[in-house]
PDB file of N, CA and C in Angstrom:
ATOM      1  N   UNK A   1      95.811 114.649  95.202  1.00  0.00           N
ATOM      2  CA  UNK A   1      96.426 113.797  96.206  1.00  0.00           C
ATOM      3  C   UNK A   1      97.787 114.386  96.549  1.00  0.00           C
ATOM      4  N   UNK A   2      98.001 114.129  97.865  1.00  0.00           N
ATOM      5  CA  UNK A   2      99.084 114.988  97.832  1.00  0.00           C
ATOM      6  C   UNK A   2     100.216 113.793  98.012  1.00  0.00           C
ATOM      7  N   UNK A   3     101.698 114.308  98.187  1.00  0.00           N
ATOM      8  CA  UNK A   3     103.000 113.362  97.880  1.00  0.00           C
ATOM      9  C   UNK A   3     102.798 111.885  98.875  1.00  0.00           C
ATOM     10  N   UNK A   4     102.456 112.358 100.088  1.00  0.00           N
ATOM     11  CA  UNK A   4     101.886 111.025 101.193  1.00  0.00           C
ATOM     12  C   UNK A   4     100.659 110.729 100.778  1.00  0.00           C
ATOM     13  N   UNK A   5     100.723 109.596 101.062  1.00  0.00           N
ATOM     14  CA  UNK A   5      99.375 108.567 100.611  1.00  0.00           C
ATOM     15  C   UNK A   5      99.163 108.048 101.836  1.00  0.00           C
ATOM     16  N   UNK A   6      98.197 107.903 102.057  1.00  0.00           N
ATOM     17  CA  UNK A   6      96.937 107.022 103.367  1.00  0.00           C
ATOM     18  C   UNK A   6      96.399 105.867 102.735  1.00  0.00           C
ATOM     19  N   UNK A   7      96.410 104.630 103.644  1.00  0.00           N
ATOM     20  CA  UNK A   7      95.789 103.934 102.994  1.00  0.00           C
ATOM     21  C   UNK A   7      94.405 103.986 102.140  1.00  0.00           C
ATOM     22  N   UNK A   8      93.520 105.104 102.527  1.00  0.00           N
ATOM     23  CA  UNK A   8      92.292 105.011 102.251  1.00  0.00           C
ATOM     24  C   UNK A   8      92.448 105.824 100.727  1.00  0.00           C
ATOM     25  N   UNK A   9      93.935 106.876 100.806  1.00  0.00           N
ATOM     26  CA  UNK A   9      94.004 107.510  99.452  1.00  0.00           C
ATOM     27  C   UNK A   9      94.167 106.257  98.324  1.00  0.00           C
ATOM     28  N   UNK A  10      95.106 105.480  98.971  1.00  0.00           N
ATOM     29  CA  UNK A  10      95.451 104.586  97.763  1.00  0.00           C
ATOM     30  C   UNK A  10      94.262 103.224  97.478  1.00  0.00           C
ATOM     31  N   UNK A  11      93.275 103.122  98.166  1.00  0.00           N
ATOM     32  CA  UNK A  11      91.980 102.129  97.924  1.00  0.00           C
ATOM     33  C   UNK A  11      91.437 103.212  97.072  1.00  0.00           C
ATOM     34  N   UNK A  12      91.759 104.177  96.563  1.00  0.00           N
ATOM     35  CA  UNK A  12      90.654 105.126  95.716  1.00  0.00           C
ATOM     36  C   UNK A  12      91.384 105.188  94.481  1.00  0.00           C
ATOM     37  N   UNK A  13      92.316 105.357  94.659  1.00  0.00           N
ATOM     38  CA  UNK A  13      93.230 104.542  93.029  1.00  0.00           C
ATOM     39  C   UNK A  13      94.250 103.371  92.824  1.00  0.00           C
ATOM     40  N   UNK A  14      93.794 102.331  93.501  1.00  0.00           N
ATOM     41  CA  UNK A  14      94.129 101.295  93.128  1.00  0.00           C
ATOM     42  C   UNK A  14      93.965 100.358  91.872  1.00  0.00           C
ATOM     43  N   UNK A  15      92.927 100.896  91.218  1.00  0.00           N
ATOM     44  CA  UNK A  15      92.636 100.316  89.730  1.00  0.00           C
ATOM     45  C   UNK A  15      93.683 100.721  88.854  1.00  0.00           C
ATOM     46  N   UNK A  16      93.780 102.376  89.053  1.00  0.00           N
ATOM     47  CA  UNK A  16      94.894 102.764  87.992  1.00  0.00           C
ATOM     48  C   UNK A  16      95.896 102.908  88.088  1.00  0.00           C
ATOM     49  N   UNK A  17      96.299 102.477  89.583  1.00  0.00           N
ATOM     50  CA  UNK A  17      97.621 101.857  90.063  1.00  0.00           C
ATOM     51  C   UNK A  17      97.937 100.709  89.476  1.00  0.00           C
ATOM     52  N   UNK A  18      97.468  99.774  89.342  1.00  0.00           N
ATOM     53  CA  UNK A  18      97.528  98.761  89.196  1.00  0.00           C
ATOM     54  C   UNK A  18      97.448  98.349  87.486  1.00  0.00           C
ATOM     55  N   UNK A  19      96.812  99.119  86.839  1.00  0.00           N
ATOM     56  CA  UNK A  19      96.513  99.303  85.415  1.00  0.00           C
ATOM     57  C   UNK A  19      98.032  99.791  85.188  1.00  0.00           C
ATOM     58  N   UNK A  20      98.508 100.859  85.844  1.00  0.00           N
ATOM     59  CA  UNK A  20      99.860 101.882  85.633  1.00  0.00           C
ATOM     60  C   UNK A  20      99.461 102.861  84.607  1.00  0.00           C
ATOM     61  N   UNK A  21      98.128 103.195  84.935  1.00  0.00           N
ATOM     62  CA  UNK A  21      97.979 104.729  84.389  1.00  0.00           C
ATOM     63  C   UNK A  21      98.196 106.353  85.302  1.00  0.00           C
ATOM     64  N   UNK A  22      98.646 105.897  86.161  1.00  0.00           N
ATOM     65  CA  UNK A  22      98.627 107.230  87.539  1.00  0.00           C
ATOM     66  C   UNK A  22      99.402 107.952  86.980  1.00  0.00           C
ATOM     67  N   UNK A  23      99.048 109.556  87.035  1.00  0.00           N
ATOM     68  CA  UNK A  23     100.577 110.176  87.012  1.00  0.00           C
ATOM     69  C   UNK A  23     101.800 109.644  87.603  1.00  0.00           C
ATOM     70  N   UNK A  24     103.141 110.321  87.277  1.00  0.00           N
ATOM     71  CA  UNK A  24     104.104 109.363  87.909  1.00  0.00           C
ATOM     72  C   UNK A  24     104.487 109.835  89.089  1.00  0.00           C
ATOM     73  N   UNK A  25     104.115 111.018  89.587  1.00  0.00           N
ATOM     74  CA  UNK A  25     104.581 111.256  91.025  1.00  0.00           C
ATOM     75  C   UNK A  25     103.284 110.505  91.926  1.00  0.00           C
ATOM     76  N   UNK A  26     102.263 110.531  91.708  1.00  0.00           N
ATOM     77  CA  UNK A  26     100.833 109.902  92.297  1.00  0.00           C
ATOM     78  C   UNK A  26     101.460 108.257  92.749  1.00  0.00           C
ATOM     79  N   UNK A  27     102.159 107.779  91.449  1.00  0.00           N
ATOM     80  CA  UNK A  27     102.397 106.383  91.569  1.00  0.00           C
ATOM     81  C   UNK A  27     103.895 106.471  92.093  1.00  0.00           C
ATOM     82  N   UNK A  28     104.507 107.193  92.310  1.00  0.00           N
ATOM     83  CA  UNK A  28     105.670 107.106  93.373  1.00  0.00           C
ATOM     84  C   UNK A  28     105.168 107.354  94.588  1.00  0.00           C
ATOM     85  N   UNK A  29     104.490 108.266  94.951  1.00  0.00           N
ATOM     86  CA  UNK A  29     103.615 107.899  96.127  1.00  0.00           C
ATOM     87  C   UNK A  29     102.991 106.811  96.705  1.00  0.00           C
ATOM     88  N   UNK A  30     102.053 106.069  96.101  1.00  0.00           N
ATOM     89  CA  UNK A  30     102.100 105.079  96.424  1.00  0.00           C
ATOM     90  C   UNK A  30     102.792 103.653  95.970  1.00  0.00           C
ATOM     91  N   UNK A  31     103.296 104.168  95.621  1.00  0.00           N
ATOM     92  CA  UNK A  31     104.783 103.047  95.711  1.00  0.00           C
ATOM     93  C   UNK A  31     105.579 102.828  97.452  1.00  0.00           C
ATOM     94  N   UNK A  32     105.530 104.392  97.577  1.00  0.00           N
ATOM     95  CA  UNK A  32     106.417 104.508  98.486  1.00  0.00           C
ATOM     96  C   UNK A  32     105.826 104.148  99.827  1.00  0.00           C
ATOM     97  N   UNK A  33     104.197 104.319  99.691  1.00  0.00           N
ATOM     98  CA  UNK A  33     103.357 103.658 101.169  1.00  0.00           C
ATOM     99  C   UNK A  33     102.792 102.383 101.058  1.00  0.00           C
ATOM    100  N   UNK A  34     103.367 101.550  99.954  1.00  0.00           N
ATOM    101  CA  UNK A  34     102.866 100.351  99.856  1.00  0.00           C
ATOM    102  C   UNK A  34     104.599  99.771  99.808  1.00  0.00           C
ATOM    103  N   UNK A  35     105.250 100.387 100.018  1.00  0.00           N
ATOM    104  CA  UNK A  35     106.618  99.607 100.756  1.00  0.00           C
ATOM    105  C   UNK A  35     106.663  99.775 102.397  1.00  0.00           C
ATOM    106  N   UNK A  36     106.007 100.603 102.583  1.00  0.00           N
ATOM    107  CA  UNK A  36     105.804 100.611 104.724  1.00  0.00           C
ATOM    108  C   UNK A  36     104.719 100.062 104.893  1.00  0.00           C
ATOM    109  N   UNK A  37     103.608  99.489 104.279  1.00  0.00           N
ATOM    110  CA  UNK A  37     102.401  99.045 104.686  1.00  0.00           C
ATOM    111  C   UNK A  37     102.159  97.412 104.291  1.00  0.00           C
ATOM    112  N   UNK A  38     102.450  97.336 105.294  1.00  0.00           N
ATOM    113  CA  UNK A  38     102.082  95.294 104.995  1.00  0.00           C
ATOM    114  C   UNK A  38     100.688  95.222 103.924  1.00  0.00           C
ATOM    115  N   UNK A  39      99.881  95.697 105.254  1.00  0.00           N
ATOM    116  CA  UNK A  39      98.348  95.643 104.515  1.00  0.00           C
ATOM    117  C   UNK A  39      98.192  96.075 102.837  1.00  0.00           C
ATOM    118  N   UNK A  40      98.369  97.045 102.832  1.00  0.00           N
ATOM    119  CA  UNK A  40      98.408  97.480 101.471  1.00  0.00           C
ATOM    120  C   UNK A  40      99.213  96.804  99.909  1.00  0.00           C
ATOM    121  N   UNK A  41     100.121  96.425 101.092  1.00  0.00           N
ATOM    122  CA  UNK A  41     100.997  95.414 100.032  1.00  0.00           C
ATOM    123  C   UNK A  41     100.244  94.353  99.299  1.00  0.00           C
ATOM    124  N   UNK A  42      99.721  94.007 100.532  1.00  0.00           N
ATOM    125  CA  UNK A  42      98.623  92.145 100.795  1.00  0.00           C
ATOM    126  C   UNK A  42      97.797  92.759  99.283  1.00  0.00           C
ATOM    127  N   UNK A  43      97.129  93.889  99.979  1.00  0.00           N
ATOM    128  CA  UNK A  43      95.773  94.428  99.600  1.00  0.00           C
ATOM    129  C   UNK A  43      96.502  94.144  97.548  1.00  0.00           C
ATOM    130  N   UNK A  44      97.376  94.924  97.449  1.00  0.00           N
ATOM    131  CA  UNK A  44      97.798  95.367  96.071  1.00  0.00           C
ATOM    132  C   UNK A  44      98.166  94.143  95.064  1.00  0.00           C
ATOM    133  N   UNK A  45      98.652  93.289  96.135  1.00  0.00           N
ATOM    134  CA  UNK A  45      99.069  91.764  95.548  1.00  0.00           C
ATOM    135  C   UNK A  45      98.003  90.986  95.048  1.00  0.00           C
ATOM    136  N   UNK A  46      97.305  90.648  96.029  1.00  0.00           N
ATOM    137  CA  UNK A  46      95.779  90.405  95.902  1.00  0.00           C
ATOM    138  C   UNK A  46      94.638  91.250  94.670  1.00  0.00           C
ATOM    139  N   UNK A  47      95.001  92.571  94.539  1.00  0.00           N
ATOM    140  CA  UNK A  47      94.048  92.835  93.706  1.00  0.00           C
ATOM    141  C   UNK A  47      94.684  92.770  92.188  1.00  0.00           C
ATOM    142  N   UNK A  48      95.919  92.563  91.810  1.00  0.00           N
ATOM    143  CA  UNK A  48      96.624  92.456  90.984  1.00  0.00           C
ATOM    144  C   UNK A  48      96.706  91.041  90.543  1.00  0.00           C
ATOM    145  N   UNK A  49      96.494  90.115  91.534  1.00  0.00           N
ATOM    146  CA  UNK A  49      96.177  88.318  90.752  1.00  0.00           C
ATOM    147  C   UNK A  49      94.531  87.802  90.329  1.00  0.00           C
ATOM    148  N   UNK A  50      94.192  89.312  91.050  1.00  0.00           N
ATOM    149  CA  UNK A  50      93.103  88.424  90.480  1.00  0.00           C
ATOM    150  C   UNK A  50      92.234  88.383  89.141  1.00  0.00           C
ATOM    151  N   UNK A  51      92.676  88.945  88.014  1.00  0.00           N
ATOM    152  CA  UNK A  51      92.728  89.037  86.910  1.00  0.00           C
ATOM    153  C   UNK A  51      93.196  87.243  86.316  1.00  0.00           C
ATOM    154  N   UNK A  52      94.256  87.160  86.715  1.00  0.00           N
ATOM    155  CA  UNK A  52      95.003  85.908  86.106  1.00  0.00           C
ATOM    156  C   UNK A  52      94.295  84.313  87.313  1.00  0.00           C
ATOM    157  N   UNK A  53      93.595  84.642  87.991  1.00  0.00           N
ATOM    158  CA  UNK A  53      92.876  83.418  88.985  1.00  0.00           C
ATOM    159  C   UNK A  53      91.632  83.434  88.476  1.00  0.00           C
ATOM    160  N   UNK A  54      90.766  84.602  87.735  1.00  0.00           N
ATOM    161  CA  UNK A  54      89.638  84.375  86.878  1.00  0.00           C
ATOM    162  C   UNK A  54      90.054  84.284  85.820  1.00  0.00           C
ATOM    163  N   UNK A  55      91.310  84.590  85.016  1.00  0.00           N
ATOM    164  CA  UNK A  55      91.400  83.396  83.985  1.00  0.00           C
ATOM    165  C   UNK A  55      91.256  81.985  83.889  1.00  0.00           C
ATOM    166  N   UNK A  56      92.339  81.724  84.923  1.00  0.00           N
ATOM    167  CA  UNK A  56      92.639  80.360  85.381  1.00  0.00           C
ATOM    168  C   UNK A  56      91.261  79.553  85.385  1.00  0.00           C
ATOM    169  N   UNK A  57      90.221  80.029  86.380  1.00  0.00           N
ATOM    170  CA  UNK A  57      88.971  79.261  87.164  1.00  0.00           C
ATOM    171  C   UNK A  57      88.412  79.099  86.151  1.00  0.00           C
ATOM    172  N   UNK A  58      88.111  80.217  84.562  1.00  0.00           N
ATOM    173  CA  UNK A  58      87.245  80.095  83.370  1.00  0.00           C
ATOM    174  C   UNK A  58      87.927  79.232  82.745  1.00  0.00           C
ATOM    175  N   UNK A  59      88.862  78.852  82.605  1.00  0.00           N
ATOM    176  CA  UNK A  59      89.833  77.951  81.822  1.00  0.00           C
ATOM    177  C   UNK A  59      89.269  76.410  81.556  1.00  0.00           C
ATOM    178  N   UNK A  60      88.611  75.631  82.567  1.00  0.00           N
ATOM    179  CA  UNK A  60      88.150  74.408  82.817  1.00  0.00           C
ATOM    180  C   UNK A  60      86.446  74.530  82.681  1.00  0.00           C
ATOM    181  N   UNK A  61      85.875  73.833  82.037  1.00  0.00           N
ATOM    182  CA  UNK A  61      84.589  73.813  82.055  1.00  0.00           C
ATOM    183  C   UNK A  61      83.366  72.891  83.046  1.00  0.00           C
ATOM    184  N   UNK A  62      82.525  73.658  83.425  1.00  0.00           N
ATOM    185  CA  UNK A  62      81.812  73.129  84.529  1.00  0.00           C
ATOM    186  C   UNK A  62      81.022  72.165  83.758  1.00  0.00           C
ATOM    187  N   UNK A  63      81.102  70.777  84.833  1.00  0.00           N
ATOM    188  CA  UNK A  63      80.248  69.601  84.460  1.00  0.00           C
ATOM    189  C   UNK A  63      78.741  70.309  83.897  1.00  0.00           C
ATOM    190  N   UNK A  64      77.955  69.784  83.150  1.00  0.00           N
ATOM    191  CA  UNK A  64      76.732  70.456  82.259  1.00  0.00           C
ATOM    192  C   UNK A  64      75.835  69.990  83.520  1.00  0.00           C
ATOM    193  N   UNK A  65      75.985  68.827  84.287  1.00  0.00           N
ATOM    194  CA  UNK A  65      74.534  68.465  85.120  1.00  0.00           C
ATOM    195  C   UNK A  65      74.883  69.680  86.266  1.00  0.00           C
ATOM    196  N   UNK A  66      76.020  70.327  86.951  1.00  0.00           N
ATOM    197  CA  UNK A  66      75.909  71.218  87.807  1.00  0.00           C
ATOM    198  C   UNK A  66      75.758  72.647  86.548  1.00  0.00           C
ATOM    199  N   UNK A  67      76.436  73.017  86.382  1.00  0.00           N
ATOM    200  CA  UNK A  67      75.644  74.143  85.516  1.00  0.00           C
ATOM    201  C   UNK A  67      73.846  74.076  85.359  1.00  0.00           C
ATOM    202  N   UNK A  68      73.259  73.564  84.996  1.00  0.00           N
ATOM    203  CA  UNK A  68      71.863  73.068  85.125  1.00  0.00           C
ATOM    204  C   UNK A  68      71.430  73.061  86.834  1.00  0.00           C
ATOM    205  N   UNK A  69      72.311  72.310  87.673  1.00  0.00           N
ATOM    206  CA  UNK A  69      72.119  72.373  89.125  1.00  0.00           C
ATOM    207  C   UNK A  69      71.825  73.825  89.853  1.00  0.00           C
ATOM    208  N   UNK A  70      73.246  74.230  89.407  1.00  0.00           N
ATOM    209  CA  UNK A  70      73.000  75.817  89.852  1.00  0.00           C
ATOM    210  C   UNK A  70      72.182  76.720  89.367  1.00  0.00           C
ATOM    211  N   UNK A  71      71.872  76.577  87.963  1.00  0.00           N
ATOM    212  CA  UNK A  71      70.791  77.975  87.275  1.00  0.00           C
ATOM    213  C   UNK A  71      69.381  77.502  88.067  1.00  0.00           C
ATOM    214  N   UNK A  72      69.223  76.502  88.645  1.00  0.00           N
ATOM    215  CA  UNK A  72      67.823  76.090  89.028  1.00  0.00           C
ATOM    216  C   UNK A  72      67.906  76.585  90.542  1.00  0.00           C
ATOM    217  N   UNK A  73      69.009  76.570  91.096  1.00  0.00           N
ATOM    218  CA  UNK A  73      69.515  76.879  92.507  1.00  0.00           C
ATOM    219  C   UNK A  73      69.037  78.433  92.199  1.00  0.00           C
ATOM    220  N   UNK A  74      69.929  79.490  91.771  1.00  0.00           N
ATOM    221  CA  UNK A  74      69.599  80.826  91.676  1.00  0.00           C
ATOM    222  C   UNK A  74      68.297  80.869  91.223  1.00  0.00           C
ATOM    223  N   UNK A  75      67.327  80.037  90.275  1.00  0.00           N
ATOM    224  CA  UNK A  75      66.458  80.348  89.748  1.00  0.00           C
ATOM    225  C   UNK A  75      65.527  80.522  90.888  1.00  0.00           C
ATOM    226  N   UNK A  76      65.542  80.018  91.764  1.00  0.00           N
ATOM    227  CA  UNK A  76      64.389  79.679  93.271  1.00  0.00           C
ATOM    228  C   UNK A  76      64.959  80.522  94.091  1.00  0.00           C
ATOM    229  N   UNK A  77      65.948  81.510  93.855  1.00  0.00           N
ATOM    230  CA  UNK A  77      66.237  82.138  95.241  1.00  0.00           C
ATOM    231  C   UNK A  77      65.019  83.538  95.496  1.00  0.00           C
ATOM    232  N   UNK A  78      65.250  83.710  96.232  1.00  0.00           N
ATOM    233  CA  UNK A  78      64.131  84.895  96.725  1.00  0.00           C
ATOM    234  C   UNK A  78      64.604  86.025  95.742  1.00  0.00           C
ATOM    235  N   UNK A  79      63.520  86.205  94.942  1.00  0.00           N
ATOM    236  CA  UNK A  79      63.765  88.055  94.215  1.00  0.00           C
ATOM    237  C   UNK A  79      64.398  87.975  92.888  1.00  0.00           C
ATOM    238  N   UNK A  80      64.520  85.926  92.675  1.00  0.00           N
ATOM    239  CA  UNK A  80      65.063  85.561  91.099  1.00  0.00           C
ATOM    240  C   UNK A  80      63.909  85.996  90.226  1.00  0.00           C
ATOM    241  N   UNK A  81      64.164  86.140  89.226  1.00  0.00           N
ATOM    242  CA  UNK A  81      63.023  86.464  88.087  1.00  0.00           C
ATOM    243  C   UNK A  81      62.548  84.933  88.024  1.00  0.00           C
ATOM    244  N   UNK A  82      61.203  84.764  87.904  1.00  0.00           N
ATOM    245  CA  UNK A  82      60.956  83.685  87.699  1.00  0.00           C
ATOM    246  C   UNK A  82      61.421  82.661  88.548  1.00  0.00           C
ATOM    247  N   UNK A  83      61.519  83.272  89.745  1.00  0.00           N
ATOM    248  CA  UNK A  83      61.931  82.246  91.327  1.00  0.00           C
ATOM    249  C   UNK A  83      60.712  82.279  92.007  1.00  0.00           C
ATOM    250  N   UNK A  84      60.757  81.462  93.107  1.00  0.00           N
ATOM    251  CA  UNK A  84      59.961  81.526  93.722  1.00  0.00           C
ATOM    252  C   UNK A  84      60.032  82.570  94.870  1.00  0.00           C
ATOM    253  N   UNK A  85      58.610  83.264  95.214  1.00  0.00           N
ATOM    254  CA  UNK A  85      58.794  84.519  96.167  1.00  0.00           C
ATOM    255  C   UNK A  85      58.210  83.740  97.867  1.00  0.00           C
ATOM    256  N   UNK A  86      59.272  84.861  98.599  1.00  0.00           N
ATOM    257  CA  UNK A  86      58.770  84.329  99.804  1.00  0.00           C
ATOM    258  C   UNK A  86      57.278  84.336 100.219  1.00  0.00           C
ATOM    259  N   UNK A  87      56.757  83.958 101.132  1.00  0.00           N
ATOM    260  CA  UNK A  87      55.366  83.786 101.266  1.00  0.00           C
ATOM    261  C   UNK A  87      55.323  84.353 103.215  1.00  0.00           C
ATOM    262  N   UNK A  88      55.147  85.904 102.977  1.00  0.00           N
ATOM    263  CA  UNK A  88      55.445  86.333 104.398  1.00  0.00           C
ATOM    264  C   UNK A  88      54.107  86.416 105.028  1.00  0.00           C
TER     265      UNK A  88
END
């Protein structure tokens, strides 16, 4: 990668951006195009909470009659194991 980053460079290491394993000139790079790029900012903010919003959501436990609701829901969808298949 070279010192400028494109958005499309930095959607290709955004995991280990975000982890903070990049080399450190890689991650001054995009440091430096995710301070001129709204989008990317959004993009980086966003992929960085969402670690701590699937904590959060697992945190509370789903009522047992919808848990049961839904496995029967996926269970009937087209191409479930043991669902029902379309009839073309």
């Amino acid at each position: 990668m070279t010192e400028t980053v494109t958005c499309r460079d930095g959607v290709r290491v955004l995991m280990d951006y975000t982890e903070g394993v990049l080399p450190v000139t890689v991650r001054h790079a995009v440091e430096a195009h995710v301070r001129r790029c709204g989008r990317c900012l959004g993009f980086v903010r966003s992929y960085s909470e969402t670690p701590r919003i699937m904590r959060r959501a697992t945190v509370t436990r789903m009522p047992v009659g919808l848990g049961r609701r839904l496995r029967r829901m996926v269970a009937a969808l087209p191409g479930a194991r043991g669902g029902r298949r379309s009839r073309s």
